[in-house]
Each structure stands twice: as C-alpha cells, then as structure tokens.
C-alpha atoms as a PDB file:
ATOM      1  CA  UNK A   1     109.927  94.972  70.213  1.00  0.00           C
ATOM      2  CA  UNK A   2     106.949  93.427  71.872  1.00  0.00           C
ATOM      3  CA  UNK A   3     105.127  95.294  74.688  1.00  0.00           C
ATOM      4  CA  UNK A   4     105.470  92.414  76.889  1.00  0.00           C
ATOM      5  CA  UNK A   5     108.798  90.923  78.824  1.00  0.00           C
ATOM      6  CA  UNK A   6     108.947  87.108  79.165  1.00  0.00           C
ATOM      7  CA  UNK A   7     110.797  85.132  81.518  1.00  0.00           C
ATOM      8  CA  UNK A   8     111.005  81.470  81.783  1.00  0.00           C
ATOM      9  CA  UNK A   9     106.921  81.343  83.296  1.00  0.00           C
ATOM     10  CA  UNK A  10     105.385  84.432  82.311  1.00  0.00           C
ATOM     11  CA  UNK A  11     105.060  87.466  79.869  1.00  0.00           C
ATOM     12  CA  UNK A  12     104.576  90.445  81.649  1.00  0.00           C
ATOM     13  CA  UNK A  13     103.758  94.018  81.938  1.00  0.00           C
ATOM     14  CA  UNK A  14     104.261  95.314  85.680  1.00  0.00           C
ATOM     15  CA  UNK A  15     105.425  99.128  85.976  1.00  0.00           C
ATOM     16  CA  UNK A  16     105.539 100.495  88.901  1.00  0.00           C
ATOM     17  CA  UNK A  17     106.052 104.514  89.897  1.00  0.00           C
ATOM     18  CA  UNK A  18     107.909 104.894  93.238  1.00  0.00           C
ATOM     19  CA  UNK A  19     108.954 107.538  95.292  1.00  0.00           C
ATOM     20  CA  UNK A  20     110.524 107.702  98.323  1.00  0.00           C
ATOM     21  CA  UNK A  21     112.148 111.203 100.456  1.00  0.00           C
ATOM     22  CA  UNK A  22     115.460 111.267 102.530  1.00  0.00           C
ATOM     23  CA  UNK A  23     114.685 111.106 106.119  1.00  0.00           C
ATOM     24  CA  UNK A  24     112.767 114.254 107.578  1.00  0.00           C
ATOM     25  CA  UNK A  25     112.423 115.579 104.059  1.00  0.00           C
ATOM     26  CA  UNK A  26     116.025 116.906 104.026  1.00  0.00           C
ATOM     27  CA  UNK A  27     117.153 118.496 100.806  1.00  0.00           C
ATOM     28  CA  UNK A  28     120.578 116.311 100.554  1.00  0.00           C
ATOM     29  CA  UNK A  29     119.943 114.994  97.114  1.00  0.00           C
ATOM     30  CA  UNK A  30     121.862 116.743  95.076  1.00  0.00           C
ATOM     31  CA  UNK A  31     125.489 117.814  93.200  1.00  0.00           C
ATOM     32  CA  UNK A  32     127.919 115.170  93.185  1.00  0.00           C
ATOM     33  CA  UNK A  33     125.875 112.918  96.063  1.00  0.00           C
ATOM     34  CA  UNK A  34     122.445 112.921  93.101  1.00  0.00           C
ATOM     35  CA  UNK A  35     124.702 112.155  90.620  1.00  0.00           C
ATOM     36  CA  UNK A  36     125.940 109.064  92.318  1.00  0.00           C
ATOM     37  CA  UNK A  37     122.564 108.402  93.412  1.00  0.00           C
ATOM     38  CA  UNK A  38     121.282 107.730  90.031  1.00  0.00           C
ATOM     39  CA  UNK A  39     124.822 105.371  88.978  1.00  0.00           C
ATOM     40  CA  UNK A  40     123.705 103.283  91.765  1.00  0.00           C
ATOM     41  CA  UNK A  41     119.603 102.941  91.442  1.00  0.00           C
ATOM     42  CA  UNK A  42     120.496 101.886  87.334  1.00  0.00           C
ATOM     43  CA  UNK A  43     123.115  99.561  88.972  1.00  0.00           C
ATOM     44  CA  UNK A  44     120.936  98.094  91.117  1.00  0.00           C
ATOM     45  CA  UNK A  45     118.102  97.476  88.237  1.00  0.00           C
ATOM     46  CA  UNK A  46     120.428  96.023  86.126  1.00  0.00           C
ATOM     47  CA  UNK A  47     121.765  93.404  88.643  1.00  0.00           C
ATOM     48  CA  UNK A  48     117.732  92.747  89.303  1.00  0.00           C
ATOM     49  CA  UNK A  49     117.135  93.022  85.734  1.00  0.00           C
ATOM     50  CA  UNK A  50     114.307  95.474  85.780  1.00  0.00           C
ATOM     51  CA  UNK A  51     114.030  98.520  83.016  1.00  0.00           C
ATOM     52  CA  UNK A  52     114.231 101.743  84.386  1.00  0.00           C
ATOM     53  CA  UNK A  53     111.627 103.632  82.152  1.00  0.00           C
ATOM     54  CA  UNK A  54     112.082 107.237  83.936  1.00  0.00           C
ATOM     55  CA  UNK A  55     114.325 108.438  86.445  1.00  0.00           C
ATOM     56  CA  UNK A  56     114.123 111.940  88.604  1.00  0.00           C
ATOM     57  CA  UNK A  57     116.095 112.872  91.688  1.00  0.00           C
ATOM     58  CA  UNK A  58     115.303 115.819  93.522  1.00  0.00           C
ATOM     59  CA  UNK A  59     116.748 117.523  96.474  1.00  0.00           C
ATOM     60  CA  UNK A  60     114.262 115.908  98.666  1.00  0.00           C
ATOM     61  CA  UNK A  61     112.722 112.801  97.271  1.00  0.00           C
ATOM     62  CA  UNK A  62     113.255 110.671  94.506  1.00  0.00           C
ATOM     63  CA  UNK A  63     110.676 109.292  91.605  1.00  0.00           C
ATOM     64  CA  UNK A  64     111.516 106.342  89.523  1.00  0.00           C
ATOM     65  CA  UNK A  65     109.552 104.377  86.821  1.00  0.00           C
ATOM     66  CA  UNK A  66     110.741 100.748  86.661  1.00  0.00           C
ATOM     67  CA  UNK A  67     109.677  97.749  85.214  1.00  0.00           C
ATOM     68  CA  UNK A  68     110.085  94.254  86.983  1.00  0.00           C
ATOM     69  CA  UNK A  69     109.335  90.495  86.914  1.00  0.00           C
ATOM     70  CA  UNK A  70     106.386  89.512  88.310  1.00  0.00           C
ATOM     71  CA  UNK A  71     108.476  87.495  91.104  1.00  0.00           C
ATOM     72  CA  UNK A  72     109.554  90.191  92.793  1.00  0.00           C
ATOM     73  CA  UNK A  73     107.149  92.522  94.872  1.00  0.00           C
ATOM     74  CA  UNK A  74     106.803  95.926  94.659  1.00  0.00           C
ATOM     75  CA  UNK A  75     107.896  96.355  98.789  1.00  0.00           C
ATOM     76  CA  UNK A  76     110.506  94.409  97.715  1.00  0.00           C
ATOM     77  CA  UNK A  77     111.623  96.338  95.199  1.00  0.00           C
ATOM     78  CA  UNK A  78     111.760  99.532  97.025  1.00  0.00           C
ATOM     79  CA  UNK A  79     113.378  98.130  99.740  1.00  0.00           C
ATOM     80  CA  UNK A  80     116.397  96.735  97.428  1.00  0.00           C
ATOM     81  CA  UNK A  81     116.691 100.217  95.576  1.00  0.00           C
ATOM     82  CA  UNK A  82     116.318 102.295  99.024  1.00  0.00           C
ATOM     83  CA  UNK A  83     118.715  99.758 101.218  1.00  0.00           C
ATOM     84  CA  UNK A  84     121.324  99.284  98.540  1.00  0.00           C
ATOM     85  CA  UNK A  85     121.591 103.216  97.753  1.00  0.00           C
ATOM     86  CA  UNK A  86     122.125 104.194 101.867  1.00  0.00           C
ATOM     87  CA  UNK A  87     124.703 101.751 102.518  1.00  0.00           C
ATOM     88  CA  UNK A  88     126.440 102.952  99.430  1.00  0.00           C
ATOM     89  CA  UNK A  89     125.779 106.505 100.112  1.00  0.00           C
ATOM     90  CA  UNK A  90     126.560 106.468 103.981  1.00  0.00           C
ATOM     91  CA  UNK A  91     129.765 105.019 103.544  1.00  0.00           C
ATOM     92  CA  UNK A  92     130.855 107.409 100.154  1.00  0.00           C
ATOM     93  CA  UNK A  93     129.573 110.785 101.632  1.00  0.00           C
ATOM     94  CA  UNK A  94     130.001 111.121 105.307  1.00  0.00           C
ATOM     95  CA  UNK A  95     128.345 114.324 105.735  1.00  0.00           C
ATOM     96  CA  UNK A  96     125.035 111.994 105.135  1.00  0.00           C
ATOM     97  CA  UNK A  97     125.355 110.581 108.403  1.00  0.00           C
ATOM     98  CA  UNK A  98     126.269 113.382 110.149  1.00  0.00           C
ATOM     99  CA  UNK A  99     123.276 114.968 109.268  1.00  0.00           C
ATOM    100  CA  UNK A 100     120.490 111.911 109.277  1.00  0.00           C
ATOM    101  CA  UNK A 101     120.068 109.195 111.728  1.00  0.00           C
ATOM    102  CA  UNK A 102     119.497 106.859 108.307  1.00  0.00           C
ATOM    103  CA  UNK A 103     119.213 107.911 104.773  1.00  0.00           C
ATOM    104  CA  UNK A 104     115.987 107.172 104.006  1.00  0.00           C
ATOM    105  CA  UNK A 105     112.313 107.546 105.627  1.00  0.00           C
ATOM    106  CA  UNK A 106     110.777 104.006 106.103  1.00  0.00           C
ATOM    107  CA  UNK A 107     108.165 105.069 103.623  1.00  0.00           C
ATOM    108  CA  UNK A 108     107.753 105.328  99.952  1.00  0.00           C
ATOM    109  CA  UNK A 109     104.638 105.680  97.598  1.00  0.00           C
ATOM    110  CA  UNK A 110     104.048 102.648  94.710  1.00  0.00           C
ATOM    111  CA  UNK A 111     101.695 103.384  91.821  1.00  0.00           C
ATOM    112  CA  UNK A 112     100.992 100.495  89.124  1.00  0.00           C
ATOM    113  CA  UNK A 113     100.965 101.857  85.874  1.00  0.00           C
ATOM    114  CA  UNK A 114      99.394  99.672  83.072  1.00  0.00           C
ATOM    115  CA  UNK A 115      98.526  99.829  79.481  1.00  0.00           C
ATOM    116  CA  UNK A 116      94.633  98.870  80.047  1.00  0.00           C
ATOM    117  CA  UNK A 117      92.238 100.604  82.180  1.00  0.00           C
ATOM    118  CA  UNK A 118      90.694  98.986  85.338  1.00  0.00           C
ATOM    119  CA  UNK A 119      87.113 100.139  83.779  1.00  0.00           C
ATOM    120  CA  UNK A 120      88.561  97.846  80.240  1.00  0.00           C
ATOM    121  CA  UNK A 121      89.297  95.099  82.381  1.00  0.00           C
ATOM    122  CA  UNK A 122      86.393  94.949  84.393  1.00  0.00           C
ATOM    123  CA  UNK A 123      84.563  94.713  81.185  1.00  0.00           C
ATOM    124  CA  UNK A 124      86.089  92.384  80.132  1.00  0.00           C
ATOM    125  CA  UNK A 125      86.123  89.965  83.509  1.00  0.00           C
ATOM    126  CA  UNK A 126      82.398  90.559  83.360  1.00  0.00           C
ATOM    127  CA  UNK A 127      81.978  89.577  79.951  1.00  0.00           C
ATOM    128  CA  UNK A 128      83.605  86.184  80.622  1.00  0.00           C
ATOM    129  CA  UNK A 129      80.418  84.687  82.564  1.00  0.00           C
ATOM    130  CA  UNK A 130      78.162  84.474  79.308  1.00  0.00           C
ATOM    131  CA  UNK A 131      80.938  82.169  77.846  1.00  0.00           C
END
C-alpha cells in the first residue's frame, strides 16, 4: 500500500488533526448521543472520501485524524463534519437543543501532520538553487 493517495491530478499526503468542543464547553458528548456521533463523522468521511486515521470523542470536545484530497480545505472540512453532525444530532436528541443555542462553538483547532519535517524540507528547497 503506497504512502500516498492519488486522485485523477495529484498524489497526496494531507492529514489533518482537528478538534472542535460543543458550545460553552458543555459535557453532552457522551452515552448513546457519542456513540451516534462517531456513526455519523465516519459517514460523513466516507461520502467525502477522506480516511479517518484516529477518532476520539469526549464529553466536551472531539479530536479526529483524517486524511483528505487536496481539493478540499481544511475550514472546509471542519465545517462539513461539524454542520452535518448538529443537524443530525439536533433533530435525533432533543435534549441538545434544549440545552445549547447550537451544537457546536464556531471554532475548532487544525494541525497538519506530515511524514517530513519542515527543517527536511527547507533543506531541501534550499538545496534546489545550486541546480
């Protein structure tokens, strides 16, 4: 299996580490409504066809490791997984909004996580001039 996906203009390597928190930090994330939470977020990365590497919900935020074509952004991405899951949510557990206003802070943190480090590839940028 190579290290790299393909589609039909580029191989690729982009892995990104997101994590987003219900709004006001509440601890609703769990039992039956976590459960369904993580049916949905591989749902919703199969229909995008991204590879979910690693997956953790806790009560109060949630941290996922996906992979994903280089056509779609990384804001993008969080907003599919984060919009999709509260309208599914909202309408499957009512006691979500009774208690929050909207699922989901308008925030999230996005890490890129690569095989090579930025000093390697600096290097190797640099050593492209004396060519």
């Amino acid at each position: 299996m190579s290290k790299y996906r393909k589609n039909s203009c580029a191989a690729f390597s982009l892995k990104y580490h997101i994590v987003w928190c219900p709004k006001y930090r509440r601890k609703v994330l769990a039992g039956q409504i976590a459960i369904r939470l993580e049916e949905l977020l591989r749902q919703k990365a199969n229909e995008l066809d991204m590879q979910i590497h690693a997956l953790e919900i806790m009560p109060d935020h949630v941290h996922l490791f996906v992979e994903s074509d280089p056509t779609l952004a990384v804001a993008g991405i969080a907003h599919a997984f984060k919009g999709y899951t509260s309208n599914v949510l909202r309408k499957e557990f009512k006691e979500l909004k009774t208690r929050l206003p909207t699922l989901w802070s308008r925030s999230y943190y996005a890490g890129t996580v690569g095989h090579v480090s930025e000093k390697t590839i600096r290097k190797y940028i640099e050593s492209q001039k004396g060519k």
